[in-house]
Each structure stands twice: as structure tokens, then as C-alpha cells.
C-alpha atoms as a PDB file:
ATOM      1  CA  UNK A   1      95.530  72.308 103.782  1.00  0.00           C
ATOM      2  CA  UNK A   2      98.646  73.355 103.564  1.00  0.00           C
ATOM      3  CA  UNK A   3      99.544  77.017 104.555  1.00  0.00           C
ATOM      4  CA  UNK A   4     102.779  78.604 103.030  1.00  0.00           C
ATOM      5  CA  UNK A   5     104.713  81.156 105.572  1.00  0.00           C
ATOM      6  CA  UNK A   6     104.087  84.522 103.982  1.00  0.00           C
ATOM      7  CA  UNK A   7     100.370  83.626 103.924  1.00  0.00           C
ATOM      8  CA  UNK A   8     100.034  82.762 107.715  1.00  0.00           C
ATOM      9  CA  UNK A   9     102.270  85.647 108.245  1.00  0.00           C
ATOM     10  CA  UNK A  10      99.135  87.612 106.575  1.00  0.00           C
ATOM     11  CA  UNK A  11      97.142  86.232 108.235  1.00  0.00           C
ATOM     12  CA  UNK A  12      98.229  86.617 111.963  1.00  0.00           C
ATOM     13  CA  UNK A  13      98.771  90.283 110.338  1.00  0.00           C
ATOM     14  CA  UNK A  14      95.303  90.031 109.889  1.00  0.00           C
ATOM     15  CA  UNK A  15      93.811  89.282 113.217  1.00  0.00           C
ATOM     16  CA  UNK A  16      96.217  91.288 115.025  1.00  0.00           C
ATOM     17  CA  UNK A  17      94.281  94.784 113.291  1.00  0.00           C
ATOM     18  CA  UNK A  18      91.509  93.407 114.250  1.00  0.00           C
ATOM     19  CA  UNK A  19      92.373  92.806 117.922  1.00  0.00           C
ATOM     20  CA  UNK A  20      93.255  96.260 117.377  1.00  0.00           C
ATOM     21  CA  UNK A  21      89.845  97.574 116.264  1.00  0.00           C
ATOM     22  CA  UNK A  22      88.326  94.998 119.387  1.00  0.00           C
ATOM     23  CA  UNK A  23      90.034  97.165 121.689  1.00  0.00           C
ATOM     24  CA  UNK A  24      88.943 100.746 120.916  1.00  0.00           C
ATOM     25  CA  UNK A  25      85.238  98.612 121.060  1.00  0.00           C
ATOM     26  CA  UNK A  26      85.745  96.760 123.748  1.00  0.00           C
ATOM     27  CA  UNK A  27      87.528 100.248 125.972  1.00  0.00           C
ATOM     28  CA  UNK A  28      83.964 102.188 124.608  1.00  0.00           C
ATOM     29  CA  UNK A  29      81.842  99.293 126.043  1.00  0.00           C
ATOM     30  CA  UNK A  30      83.463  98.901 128.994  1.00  0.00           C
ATOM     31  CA  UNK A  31      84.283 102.457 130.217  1.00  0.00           C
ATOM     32  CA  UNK A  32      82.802 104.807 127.898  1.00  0.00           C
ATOM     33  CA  UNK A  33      79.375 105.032 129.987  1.00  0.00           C
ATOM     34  CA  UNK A  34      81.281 105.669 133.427  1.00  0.00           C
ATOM     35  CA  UNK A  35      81.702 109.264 132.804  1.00  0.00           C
ATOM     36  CA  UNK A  36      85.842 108.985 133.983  1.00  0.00           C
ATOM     37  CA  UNK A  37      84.749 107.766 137.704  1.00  0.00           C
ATOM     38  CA  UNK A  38      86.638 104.949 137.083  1.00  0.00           C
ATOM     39  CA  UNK A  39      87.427 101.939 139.941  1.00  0.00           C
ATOM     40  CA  UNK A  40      90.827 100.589 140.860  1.00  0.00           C
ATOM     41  CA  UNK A  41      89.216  97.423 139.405  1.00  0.00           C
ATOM     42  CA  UNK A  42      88.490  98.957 135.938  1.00  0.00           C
ATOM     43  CA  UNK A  43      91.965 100.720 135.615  1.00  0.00           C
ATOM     44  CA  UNK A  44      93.125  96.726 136.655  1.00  0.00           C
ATOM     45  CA  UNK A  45      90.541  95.424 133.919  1.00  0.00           C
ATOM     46  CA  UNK A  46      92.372  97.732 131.412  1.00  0.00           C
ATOM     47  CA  UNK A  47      95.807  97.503 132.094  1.00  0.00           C
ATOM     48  CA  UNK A  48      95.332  93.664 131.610  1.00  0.00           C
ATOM     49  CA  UNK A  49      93.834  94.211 128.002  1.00  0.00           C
ATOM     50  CA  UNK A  50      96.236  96.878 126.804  1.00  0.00           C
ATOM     51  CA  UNK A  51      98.929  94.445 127.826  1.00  0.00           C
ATOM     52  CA  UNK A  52      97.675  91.480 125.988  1.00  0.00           C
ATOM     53  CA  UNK A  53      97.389  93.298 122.737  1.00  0.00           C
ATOM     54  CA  UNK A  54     100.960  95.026 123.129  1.00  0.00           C
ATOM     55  CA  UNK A  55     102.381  91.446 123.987  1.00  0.00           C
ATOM     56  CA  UNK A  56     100.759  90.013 120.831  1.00  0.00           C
ATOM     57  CA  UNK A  57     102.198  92.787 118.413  1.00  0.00           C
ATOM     58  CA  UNK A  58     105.065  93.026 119.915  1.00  0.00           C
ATOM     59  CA  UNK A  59     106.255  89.172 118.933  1.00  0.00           C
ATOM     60  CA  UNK A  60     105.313  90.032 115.447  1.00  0.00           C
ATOM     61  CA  UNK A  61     107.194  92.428 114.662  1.00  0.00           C
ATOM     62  CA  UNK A  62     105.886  94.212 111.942  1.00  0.00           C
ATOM     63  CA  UNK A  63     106.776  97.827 111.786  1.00  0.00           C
ATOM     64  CA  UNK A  64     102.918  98.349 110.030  1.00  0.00           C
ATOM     65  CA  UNK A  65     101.215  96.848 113.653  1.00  0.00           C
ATOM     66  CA  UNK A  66     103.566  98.544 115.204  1.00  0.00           C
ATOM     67  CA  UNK A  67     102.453 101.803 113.522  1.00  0.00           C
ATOM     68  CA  UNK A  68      98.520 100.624 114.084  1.00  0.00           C
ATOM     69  CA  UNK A  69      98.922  99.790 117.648  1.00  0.00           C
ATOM     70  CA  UNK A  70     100.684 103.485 118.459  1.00  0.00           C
ATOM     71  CA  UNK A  71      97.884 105.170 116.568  1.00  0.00           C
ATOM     72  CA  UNK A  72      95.177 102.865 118.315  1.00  0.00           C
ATOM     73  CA  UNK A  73      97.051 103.797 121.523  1.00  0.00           C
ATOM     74  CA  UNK A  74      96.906 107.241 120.918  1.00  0.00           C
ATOM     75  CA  UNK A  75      93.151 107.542 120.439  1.00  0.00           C
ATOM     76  CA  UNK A  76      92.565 105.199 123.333  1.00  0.00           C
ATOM     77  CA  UNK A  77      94.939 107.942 125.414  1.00  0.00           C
ATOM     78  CA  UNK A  78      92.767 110.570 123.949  1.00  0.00           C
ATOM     79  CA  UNK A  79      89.502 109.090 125.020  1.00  0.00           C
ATOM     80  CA  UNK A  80      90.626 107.500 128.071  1.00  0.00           C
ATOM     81  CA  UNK A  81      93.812 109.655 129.654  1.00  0.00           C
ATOM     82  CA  UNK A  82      93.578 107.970 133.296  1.00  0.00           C
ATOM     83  CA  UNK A  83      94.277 104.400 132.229  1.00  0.00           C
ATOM     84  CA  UNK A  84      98.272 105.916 130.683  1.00  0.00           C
ATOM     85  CA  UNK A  85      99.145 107.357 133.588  1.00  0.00           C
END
């Protein structure tokens, strides 16, 4: 199968939102339950996952991620303000 460049572009596009919508789960699984008393290890735990997704988007380029991934940011901020300090 061959895959032309503007489809796999779409489709890296693709996965990338939903890493995206992973992360706001994955943050609500993880932390949501721990009422902010949060461990040097989880604020470790998190800083490792934020950075992973930024890394990935930031390679692609794509002003759109970019817009997703400041908006997913910003709720994550909203809902969890002591891992962006």
C-alpha cells in the first residue's frame, strides 16, 4: 500500500489530536482524584507527558496542532495550575 505525502501528513495530523484528547484523559485519571495534594513524583509523572506531546507537535509543524495543543494546554492549566508553574 502505497501512501502519498499529503495523506500521511493527515494522518500523523490525525493521531497527534488524539494524543491531544489522551492527555486531558489521561491528566483526569491520573490526578483528578488527588484533590491538588500532589507528590514530587506526580508533578515528575506530568512534566514527562506534557513534554512528550509538545515534542511530537512541535516537529509537525502545523499551525492547526499548534492552535489545539495551546487550547488543550490551557484547560489542562485551568484544571491542574500546579503542574505550569
Amino acid at each position: 500500500m502505497t501512501v502519498s505525502p499529503q495523506d500521511y501528513e493527515k494522518i500523523i495530523e490525525d493521531n497527534l489530536k488524539d494524543e491531544l484528547d489522551w492527555l486531558v484523559e489521561e491528566f483526569d485519571q491520573l490526578f483528578k482524584e488527588k484533590n491538588r495534594k500532589y507528590t514530587q513524583e506526580d508533578i515528575n509523572i506530568a512534566n514527562r507527558i506534557l513534554d512528550q506531546i509538545i515534542d511530537g507537535i512541535k516537529t509537525n509543524n502545523s499551525e492547526e496542532l499548534l492552535n489545539l495543543l495551546a487550547i488543550t494546554l490551557n484547560r489542562l492549566e485551568t484544571r491542574f495550575p500546579e503542574f505550569f508553574r
